[in-house]
C-alpha atoms as a PDB file:
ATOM      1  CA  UNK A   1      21.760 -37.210   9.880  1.00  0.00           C
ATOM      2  CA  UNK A   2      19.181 -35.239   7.757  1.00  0.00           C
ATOM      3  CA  UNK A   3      20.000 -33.193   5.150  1.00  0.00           C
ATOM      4  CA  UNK A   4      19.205 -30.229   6.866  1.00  0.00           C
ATOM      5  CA  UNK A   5      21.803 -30.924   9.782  1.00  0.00           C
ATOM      6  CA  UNK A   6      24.509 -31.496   6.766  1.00  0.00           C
ATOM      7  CA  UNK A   7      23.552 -28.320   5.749  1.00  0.00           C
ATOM      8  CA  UNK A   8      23.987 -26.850   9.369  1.00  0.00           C
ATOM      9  CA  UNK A   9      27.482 -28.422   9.785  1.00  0.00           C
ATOM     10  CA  UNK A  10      28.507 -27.478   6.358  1.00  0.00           C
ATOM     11  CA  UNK A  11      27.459 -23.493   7.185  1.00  0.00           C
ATOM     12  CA  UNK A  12      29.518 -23.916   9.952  1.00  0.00           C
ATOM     13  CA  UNK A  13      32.959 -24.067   8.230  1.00  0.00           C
ATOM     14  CA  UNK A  14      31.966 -20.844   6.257  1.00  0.00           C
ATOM     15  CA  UNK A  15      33.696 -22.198   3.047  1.00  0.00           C
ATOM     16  CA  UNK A  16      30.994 -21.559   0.334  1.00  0.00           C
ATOM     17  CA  UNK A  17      32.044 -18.749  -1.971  1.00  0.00           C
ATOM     18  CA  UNK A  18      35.647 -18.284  -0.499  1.00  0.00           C
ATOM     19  CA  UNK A  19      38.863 -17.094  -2.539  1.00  0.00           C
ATOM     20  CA  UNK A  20      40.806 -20.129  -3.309  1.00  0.00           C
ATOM     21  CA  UNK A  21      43.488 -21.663  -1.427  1.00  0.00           C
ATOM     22  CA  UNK A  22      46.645 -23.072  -2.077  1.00  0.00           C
ATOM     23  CA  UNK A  23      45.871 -26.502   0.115  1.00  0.00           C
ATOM     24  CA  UNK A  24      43.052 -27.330  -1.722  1.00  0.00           C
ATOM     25  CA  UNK A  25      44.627 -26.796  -4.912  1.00  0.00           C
ATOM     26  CA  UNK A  26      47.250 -28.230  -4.584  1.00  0.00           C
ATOM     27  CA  UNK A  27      45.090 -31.590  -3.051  1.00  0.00           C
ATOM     28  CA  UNK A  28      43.730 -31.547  -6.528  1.00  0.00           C
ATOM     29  CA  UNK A  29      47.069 -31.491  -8.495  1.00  0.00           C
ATOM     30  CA  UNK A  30      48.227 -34.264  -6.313  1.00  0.00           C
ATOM     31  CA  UNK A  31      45.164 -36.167  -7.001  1.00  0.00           C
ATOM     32  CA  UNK A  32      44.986 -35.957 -10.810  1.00  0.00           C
ATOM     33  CA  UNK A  33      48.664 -36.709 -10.895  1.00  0.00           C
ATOM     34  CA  UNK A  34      48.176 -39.628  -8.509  1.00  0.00           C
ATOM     35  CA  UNK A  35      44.987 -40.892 -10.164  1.00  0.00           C
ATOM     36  CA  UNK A  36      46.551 -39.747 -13.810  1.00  0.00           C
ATOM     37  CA  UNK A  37      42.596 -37.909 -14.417  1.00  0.00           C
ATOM     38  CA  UNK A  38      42.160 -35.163 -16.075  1.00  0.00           C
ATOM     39  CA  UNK A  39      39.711 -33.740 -13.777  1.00  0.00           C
ATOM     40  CA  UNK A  40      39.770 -33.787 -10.005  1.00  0.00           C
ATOM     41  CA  UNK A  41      37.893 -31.452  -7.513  1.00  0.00           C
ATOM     42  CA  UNK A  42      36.946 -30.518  -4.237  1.00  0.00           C
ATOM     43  CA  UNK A  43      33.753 -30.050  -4.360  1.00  0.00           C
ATOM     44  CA  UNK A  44      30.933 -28.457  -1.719  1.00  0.00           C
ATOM     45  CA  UNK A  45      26.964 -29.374  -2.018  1.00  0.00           C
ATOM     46  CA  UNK A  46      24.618 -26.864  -0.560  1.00  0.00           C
ATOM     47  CA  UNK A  47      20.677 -26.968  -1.138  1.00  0.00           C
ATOM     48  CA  UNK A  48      20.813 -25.650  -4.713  1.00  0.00           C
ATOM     49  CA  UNK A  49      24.172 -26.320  -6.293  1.00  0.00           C
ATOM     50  CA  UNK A  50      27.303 -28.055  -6.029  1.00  0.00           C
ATOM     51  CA  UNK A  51      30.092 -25.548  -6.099  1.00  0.00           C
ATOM     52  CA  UNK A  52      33.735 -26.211  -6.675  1.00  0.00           C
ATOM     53  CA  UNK A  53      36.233 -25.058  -3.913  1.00  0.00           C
ATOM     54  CA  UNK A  54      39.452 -26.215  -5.990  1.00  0.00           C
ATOM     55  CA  UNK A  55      38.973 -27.699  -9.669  1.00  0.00           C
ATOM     56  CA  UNK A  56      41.741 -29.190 -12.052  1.00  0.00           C
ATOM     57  CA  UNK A  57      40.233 -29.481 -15.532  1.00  0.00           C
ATOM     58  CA  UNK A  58      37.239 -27.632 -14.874  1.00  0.00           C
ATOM     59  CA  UNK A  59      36.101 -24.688 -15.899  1.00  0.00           C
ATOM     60  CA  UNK A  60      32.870 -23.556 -14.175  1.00  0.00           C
ATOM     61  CA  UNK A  61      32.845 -22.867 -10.637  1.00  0.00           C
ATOM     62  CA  UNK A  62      29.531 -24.474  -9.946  1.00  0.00           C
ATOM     63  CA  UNK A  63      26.478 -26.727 -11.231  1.00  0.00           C
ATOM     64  CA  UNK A  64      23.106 -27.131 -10.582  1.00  0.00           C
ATOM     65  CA  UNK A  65      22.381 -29.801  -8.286  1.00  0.00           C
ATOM     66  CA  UNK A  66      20.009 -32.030 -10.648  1.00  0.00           C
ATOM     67  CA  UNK A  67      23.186 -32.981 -12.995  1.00  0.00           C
ATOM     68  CA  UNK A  68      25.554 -33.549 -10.199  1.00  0.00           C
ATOM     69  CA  UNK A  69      27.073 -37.118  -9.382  1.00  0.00           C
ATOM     70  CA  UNK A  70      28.329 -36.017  -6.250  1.00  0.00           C
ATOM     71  CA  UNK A  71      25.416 -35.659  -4.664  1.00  0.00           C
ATOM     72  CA  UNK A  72      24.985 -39.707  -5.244  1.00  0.00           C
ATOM     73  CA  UNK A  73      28.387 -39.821  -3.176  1.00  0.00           C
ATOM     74  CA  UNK A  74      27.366 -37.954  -0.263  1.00  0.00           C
ATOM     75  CA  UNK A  75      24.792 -39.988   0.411  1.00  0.00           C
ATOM     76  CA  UNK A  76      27.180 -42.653   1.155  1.00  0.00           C
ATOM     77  CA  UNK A  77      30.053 -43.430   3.709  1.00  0.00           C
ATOM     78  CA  UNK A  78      31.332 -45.508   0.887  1.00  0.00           C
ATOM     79  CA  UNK A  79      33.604 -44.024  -2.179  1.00  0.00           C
ATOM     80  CA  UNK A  80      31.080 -44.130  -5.056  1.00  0.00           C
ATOM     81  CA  UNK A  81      32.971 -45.532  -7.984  1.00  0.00           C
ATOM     82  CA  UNK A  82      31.139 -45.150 -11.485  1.00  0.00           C
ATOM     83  CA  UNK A  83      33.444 -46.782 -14.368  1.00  0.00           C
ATOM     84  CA  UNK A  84      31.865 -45.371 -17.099  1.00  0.00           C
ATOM     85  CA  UNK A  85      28.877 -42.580 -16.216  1.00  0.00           C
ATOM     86  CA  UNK A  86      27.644 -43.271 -19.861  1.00  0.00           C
ATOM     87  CA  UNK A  87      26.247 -46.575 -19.351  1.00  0.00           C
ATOM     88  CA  UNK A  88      24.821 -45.785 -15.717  1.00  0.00           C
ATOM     89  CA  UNK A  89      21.133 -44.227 -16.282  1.00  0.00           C
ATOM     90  CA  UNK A  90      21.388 -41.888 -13.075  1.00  0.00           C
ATOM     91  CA  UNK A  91      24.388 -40.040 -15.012  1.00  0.00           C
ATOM     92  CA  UNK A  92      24.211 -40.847 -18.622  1.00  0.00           C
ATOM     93  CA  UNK A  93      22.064 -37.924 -19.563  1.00  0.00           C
ATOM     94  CA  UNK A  94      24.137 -35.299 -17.426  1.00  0.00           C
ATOM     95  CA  UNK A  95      25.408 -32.116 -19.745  1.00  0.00           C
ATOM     96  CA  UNK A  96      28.589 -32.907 -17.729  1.00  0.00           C
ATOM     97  CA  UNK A  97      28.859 -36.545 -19.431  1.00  0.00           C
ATOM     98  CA  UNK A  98      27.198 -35.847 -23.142  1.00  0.00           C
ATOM     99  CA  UNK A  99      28.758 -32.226 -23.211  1.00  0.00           C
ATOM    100  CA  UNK A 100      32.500 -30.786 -22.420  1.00  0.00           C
ATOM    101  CA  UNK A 101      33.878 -31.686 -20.226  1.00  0.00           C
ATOM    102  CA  UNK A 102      32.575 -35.462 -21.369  1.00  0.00           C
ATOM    103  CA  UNK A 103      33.469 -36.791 -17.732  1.00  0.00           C
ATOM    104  CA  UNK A 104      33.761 -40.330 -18.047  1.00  0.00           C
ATOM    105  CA  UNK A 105      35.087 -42.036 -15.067  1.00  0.00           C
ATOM    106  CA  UNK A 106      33.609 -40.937 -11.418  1.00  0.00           C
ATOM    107  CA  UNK A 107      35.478 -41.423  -8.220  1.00  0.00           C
ATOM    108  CA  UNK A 108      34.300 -39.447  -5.055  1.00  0.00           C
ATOM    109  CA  UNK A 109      34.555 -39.656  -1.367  1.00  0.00           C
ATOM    110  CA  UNK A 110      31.803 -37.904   1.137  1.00  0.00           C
ATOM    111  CA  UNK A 111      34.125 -34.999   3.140  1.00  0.00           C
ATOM    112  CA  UNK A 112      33.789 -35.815   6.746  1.00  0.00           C
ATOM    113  CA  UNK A 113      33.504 -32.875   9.514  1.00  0.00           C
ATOM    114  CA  UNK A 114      34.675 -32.390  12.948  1.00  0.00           C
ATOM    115  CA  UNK A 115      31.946 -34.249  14.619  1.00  0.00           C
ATOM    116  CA  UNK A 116      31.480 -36.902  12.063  1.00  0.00           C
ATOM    117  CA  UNK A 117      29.031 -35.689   9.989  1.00  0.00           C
ATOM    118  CA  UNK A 118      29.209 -35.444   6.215  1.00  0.00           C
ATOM    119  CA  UNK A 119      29.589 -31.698   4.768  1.00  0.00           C
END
């Protein structure tokens, strides 16, 4: 799938920029308590930014796309695991890892949609 029909199927769930919900937050309670993280998020990549539908530990609602790991992760039908984004030279120079909030650890899974395709 190219990028731009990811970017069709994502437009289709009209999510981007909506009020937040209670499922979604709640998902990223459950998460941080499961994983025992201090951050966890739901997060949405469109062509300039990735923008955070739920967020525990986070502050900002959204980040340009050039310091974002997740975009890494949605390239992938595999969870992208990073131990320590520090030491990995795609991420070590993010503002998200040398500034607050000093994320660490990375642990994301690509959001699948109706027919399949990655959103």
């Amino acid at each position: 799938m190219s990028e731009q029909d990811r970017l069709n199927a994502l437009a289709e769930y009209e999510i981007l920029d909506t009020s937040p919900e209670s499922d979604f937050d709640d998902l990223v309670k459950l998460a941080a308590k499961i994983f025992h993280v201090p951050i966890s998020t739901v997060t949405i990549i469109d062509a300039h930014r990735q923008w955070f539908k739920a967020a525990v530990g986070l502050t900002v609602k959204e980040t340009p796309l050039d310091i974002s790991v997740c975009t890494h992760a949605i390239q992938s039908e595999h969870p992208l695991i990073v131990e320590d984004l520090t030491k990995d030279i795609r991420f070590q120079a993010s503002p998200l890892v040398t500034t607050n909030p000093k994320i660490n650890f990375y642990a994301g899974v690509t959001l699948i949609g109706k027919d399949q395709q990655a959103i």
